[in-house]
C-alpha atoms as a PDB file:
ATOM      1  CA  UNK A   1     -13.253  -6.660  35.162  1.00  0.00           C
ATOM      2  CA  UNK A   2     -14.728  -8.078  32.029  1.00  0.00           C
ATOM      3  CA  UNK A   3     -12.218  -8.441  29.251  1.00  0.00           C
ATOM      4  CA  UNK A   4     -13.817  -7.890  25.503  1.00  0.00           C
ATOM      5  CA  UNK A   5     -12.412  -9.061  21.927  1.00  0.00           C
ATOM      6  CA  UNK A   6     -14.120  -7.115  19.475  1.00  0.00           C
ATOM      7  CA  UNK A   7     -13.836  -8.838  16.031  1.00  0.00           C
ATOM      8  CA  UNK A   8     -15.400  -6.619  13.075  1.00  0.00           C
ATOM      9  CA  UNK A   9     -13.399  -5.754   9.634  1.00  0.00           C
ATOM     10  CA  UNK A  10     -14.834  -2.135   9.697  1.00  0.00           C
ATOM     11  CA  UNK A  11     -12.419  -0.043  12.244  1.00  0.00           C
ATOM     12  CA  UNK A  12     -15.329   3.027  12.598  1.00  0.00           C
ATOM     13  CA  UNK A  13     -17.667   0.283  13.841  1.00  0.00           C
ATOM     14  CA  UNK A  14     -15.367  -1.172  16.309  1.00  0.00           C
ATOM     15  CA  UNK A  15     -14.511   2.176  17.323  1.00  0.00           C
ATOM     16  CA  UNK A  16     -18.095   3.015  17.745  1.00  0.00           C
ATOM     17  CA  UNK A  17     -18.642   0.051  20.045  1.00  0.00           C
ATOM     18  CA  UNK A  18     -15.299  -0.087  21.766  1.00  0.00           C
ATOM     19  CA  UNK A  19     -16.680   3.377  23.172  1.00  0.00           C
ATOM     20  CA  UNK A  20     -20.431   1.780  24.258  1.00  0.00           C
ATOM     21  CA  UNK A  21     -18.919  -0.896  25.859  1.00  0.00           C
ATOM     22  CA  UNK A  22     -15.900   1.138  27.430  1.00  0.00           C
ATOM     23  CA  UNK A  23     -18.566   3.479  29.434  1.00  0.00           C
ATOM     24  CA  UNK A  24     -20.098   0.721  31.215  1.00  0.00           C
ATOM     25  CA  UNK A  25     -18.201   0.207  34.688  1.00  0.00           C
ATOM     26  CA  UNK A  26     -15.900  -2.580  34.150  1.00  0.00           C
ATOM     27  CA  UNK A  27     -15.721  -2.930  30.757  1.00  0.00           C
ATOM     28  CA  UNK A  28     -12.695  -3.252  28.953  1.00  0.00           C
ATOM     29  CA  UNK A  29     -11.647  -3.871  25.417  1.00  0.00           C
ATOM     30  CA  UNK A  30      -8.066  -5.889  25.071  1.00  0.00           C
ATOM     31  CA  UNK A  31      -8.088  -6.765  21.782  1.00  0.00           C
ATOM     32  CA  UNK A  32      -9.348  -5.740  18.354  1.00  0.00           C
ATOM     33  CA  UNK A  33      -9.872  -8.262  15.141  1.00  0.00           C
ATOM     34  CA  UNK A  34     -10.184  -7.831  11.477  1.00  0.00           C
ATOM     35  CA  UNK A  35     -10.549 -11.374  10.537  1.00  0.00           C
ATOM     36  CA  UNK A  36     -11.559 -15.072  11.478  1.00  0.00           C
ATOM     37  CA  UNK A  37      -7.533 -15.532  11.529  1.00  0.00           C
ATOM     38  CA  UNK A  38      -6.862 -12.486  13.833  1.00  0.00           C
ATOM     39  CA  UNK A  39      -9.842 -13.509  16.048  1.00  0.00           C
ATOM     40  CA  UNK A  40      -8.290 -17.020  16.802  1.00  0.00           C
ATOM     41  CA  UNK A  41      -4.978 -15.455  17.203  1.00  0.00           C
ATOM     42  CA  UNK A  42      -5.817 -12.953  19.400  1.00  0.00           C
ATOM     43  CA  UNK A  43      -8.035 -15.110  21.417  1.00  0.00           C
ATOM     44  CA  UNK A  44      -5.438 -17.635  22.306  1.00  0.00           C
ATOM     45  CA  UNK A  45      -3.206 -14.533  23.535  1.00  0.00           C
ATOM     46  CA  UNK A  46      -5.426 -12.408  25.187  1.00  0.00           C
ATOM     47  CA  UNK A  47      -7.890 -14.974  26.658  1.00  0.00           C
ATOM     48  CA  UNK A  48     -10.898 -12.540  26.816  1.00  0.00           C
ATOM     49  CA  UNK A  49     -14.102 -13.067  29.012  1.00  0.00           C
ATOM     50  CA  UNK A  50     -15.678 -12.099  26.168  1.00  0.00           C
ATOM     51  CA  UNK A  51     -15.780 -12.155  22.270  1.00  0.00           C
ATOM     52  CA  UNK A  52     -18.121  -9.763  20.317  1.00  0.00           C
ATOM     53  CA  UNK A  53     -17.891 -10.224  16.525  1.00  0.00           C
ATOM     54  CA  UNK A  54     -19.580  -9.748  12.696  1.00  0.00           C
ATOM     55  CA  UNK A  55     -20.417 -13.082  10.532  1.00  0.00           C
ATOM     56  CA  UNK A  56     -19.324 -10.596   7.576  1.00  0.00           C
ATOM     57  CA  UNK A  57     -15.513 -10.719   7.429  1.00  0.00           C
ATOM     58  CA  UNK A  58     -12.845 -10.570   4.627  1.00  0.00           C
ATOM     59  CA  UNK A  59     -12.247 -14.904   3.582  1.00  0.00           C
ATOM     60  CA  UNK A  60     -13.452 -17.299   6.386  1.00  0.00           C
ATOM     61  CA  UNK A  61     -16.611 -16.145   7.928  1.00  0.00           C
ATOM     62  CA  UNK A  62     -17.426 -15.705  11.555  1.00  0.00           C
ATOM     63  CA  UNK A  63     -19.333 -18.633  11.772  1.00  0.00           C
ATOM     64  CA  UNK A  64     -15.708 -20.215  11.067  1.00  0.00           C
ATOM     65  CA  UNK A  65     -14.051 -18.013  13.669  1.00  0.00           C
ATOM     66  CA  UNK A  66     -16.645 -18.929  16.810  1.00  0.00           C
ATOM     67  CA  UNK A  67     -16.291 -22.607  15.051  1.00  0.00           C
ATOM     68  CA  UNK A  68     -12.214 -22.695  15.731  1.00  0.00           C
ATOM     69  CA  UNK A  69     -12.272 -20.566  18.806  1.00  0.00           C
ATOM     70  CA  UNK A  70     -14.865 -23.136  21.080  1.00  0.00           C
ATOM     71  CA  UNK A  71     -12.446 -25.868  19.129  1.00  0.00           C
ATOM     72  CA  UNK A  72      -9.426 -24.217  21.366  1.00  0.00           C
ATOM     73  CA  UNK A  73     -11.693 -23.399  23.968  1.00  0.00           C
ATOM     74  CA  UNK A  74     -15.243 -25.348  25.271  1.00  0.00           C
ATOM     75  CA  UNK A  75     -16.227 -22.095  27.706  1.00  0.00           C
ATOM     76  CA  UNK A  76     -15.380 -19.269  25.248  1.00  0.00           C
ATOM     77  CA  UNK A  77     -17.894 -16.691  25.341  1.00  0.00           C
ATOM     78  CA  UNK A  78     -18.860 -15.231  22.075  1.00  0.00           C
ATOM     79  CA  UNK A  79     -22.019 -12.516  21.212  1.00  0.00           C
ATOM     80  CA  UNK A  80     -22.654 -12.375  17.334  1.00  0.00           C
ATOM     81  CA  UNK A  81     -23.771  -8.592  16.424  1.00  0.00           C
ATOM     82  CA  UNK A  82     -24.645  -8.658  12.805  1.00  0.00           C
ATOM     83  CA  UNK A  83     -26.708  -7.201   9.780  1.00  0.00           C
ATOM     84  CA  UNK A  84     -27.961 -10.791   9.510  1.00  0.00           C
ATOM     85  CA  UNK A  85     -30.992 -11.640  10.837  1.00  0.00           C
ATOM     86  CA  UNK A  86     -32.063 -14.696   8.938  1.00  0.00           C
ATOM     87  CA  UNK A  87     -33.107 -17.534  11.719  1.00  0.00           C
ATOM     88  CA  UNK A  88     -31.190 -19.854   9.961  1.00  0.00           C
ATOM     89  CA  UNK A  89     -28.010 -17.832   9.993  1.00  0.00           C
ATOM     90  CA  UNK A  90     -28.726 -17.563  13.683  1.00  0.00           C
ATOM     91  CA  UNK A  91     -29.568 -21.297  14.339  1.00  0.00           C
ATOM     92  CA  UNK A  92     -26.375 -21.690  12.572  1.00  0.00           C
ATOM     93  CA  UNK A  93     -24.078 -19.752  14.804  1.00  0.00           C
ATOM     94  CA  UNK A  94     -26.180 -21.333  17.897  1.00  0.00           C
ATOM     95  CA  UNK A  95     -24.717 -24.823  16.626  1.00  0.00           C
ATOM     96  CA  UNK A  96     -21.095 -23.577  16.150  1.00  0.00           C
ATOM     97  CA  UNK A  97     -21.084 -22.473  19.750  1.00  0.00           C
ATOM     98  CA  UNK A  98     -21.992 -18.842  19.815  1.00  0.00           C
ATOM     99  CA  UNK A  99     -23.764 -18.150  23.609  1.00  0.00           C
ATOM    100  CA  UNK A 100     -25.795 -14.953  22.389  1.00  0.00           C
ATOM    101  CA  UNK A 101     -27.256 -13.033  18.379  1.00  0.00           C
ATOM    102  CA  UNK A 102     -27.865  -9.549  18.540  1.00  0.00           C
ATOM    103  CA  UNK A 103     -28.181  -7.934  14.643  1.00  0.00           C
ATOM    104  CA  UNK A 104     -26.951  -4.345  14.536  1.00  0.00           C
ATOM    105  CA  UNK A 105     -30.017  -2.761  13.910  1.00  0.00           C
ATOM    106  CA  UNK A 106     -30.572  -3.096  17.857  1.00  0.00           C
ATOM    107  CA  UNK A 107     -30.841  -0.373  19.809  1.00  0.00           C
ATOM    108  CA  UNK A 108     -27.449  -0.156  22.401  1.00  0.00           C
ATOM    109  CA  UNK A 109     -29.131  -1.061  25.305  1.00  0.00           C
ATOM    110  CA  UNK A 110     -30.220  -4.592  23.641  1.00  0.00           C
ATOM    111  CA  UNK A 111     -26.704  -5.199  23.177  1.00  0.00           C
ATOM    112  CA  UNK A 112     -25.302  -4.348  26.257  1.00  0.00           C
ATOM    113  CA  UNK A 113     -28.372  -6.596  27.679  1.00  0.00           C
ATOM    114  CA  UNK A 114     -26.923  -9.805  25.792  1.00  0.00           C
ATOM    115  CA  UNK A 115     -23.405  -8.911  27.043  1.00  0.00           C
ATOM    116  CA  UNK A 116     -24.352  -8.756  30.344  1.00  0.00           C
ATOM    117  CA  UNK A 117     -26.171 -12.137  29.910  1.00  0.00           C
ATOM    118  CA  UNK A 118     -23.591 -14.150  27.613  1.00  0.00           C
ATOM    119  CA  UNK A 119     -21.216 -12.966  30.642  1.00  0.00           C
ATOM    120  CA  UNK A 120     -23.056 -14.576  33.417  1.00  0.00           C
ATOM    121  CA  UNK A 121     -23.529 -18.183  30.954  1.00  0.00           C
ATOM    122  CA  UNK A 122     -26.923 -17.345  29.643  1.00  0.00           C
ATOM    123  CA  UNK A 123     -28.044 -17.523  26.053  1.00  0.00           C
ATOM    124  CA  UNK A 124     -29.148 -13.503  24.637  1.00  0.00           C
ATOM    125  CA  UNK A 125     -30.612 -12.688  21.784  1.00  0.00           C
ATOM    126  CA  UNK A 126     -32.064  -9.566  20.644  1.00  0.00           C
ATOM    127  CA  UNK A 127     -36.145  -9.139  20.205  1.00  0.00           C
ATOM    128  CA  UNK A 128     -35.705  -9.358  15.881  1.00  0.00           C
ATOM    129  CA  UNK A 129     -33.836 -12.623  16.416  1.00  0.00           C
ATOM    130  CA  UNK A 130     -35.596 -14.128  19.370  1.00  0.00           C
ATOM    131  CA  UNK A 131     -38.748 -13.379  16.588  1.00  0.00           C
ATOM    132  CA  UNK A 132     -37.048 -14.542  13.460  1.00  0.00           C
ATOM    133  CA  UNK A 133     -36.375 -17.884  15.312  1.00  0.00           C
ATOM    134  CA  UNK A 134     -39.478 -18.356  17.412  1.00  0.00           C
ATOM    135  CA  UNK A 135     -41.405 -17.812  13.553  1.00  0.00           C
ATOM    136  CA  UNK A 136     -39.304 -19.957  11.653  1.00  0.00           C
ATOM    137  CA  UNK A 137     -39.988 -22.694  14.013  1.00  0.00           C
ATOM    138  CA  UNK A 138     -43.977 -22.440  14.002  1.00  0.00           C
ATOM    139  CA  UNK A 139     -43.581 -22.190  10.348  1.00  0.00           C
ATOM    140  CA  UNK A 140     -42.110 -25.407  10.200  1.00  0.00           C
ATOM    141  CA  UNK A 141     -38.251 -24.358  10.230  1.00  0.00           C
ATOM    142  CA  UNK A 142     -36.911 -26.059   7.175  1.00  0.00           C
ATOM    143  CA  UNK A 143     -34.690 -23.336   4.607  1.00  0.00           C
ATOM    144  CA  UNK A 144     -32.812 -24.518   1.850  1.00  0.00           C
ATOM    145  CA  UNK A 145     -30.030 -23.996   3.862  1.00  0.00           C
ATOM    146  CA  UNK A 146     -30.873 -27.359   6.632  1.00  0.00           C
ATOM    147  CA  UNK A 147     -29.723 -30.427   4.495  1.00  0.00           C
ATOM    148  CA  UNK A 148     -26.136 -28.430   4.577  1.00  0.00           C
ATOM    149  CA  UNK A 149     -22.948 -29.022   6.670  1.00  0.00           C
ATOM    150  CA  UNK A 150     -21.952 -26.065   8.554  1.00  0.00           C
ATOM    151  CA  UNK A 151     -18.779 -26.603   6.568  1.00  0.00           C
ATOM    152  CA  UNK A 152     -20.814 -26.221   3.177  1.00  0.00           C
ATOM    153  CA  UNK A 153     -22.442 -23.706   4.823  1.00  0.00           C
ATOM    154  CA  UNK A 154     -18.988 -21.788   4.912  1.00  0.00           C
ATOM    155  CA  UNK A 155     -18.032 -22.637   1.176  1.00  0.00           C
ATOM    156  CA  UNK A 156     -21.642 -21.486  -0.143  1.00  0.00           C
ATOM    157  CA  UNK A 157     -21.484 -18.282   1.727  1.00  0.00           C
ATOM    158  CA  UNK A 158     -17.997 -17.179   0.374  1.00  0.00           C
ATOM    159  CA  UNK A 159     -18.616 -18.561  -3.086  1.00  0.00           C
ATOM    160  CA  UNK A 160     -21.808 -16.283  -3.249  1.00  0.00           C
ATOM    161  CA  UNK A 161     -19.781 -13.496  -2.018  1.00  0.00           C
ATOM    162  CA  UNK A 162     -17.939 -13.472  -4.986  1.00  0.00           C
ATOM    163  CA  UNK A 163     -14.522 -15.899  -3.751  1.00  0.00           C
ATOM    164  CA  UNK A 164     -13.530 -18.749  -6.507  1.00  0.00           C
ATOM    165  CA  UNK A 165     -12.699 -22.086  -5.320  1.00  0.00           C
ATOM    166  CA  UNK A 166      -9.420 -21.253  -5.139  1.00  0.00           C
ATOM    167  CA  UNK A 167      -9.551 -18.372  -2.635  1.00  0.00           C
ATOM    168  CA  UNK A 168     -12.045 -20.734  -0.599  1.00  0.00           C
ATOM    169  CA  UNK A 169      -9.296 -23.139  -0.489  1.00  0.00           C
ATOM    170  CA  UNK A 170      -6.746 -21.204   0.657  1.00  0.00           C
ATOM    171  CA  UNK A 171      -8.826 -19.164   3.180  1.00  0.00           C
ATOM    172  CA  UNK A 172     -10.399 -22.737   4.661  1.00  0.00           C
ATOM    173  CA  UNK A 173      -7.315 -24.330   4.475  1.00  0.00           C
ATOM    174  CA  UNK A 174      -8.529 -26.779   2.464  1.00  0.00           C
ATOM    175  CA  UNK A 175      -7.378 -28.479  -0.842  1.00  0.00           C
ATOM    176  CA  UNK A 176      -8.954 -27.311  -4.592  1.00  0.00           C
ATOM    177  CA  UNK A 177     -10.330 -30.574  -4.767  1.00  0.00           C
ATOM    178  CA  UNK A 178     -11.765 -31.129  -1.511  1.00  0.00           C
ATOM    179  CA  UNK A 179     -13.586 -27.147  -2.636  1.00  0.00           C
ATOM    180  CA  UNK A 180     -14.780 -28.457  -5.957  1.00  0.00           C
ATOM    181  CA  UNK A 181     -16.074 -31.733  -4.380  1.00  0.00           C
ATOM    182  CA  UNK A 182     -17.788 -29.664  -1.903  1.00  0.00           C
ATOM    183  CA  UNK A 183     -19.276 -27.410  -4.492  1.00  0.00           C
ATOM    184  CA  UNK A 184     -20.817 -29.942  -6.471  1.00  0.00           C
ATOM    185  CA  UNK A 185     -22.621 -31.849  -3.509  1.00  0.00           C
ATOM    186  CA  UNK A 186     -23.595 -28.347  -2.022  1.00  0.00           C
ATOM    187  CA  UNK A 187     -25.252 -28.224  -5.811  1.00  0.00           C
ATOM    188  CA  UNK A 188     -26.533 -31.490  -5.708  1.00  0.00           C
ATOM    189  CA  UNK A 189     -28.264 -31.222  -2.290  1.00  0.00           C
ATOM    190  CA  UNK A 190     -29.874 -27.718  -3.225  1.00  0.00           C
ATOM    191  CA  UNK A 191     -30.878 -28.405  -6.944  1.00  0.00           C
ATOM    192  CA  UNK A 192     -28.845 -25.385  -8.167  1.00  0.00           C
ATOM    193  CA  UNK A 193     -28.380 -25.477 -12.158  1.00  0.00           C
ATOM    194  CA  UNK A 194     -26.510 -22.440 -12.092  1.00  0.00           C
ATOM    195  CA  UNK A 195     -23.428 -20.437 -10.071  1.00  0.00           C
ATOM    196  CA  UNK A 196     -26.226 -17.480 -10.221  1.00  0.00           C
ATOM    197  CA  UNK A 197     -28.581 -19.635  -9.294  1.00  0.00           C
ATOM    198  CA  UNK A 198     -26.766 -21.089  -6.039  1.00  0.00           C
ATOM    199  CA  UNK A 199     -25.926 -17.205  -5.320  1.00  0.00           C
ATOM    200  CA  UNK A 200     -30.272 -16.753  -5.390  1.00  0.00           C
ATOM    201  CA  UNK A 201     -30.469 -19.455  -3.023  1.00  0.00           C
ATOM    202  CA  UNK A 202     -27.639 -18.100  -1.071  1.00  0.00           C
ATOM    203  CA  UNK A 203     -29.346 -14.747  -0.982  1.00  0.00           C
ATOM    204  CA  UNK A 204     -33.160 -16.001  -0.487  1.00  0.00           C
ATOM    205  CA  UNK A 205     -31.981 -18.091   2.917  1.00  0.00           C
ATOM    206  CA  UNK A 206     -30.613 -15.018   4.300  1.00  0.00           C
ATOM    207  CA  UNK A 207     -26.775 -15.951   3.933  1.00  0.00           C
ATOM    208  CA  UNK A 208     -25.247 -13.276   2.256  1.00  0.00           C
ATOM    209  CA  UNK A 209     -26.624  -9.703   0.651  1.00  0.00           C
ATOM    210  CA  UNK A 210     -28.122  -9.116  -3.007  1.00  0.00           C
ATOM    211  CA  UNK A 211     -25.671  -8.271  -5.311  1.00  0.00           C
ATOM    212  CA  UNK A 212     -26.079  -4.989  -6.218  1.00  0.00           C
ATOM    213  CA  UNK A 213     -28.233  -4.547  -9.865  1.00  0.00           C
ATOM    214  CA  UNK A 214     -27.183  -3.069 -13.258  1.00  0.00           C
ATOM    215  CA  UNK A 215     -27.550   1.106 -13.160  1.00  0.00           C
ATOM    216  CA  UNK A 216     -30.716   2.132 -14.214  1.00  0.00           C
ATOM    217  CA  UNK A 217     -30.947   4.115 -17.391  1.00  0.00           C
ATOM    218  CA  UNK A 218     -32.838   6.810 -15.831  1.00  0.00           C
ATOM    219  CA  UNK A 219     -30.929  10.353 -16.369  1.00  0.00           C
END
């Protein structure tokens, strides 16, 4: 009987999908995660078949939480279901280990389909993805995003998210310095002038949602 993690910071979602999952015969949810932290924790207790998780979560991202998990464990099984479906974010949780992509605007059946394959050792991605890839590659496949480190990656997502270098730190483990040094090649290698202007290049490649705009003046 296949045991799931489900890893999303939104309860009503993993609710919502605890339910899918828990009508297929079989299928059984063990364990439920908020963060990257409480995903690595509760995969070295619960040793799932299966992990199903966001990229979005509170601090470390889930690229860091697939990242630490296949560190503890080379045959983890983990199925991103996301909002994001830049190829680049997906190419990017390929190389940290993830076996399957599926963004959330799926229908159910698509991501029951890449469970079902992630649990028998293929690769699964939803149509959108498999698309967003295949395109990106006949397009050439560079982003702004390629001459990065999946660890500066991880500091350029959060720091466009809104965390200073000092929440970075803490949440990466990592000291202020190391942060700051990592910040200003991350701004070297992408030409950004600006904070704002590494949060545009954040948002153009697909890494993290426009910040909202200033209310209109309308009424």
């Amino acid at each position: 009987m296949p045991s799931i993690l489900l890893v999303d910071d939104h309860p009503v979602v993993r609710e919502g999908y605890r339910r899918l999952l828990e009508r297929q015969p079989g299928f059984t949810v063990v364990a439920e995660a908020e963060t990257a932290a409480q995903a690595y924790r509760l995969y070295k207790a619960q040793a799932p078949d299966l992990v199903i998780l966001d990229l979005s979560l509170p601090g470390p991202s889930g690229i860091e939480a697939i990242r630490h998990i296949r560190q503890w464990d080379a045959a983890a099984r983990i199925l991103v279901f996301s909002m994001r479906t830049a190829a680049a974010i997906a190419r990017q949780a390929f190389a940290a280990g993830a076996a399957g992509y599926v963004s959330k605007a799926s229908p159910p059946r698509d991501l029951l389909t890449a469970v079902a394959g992630v649990l028998r050792g293929e690769r699964a991605m939803s149509p959108d993805i498999a698309l967003a890839i295949a395109q990106d590659e006949v397009s050439d496949g560079r982003t702004a995003l390629d001459d990065l480190s999946p660890r500066e990656i991880e500091i350029l997502g959060m720091t466009a998210a809104g965390a200073t270098a000092s929440a970075v730190a803490e949440a990466l483990c990592l000291s202020l310095k190391t942060v700051q040094n990592n910040l200003s090649l991350i701004r070297a290698k992408l030409g950004a002038r600006t904070d704002a202007h590494l949060v545009w290049i954040a948002v153009g490649a697909g890494l993290v949602e426009a910040p909202p705009g200033p209310p209109s003046g309308d009424g």
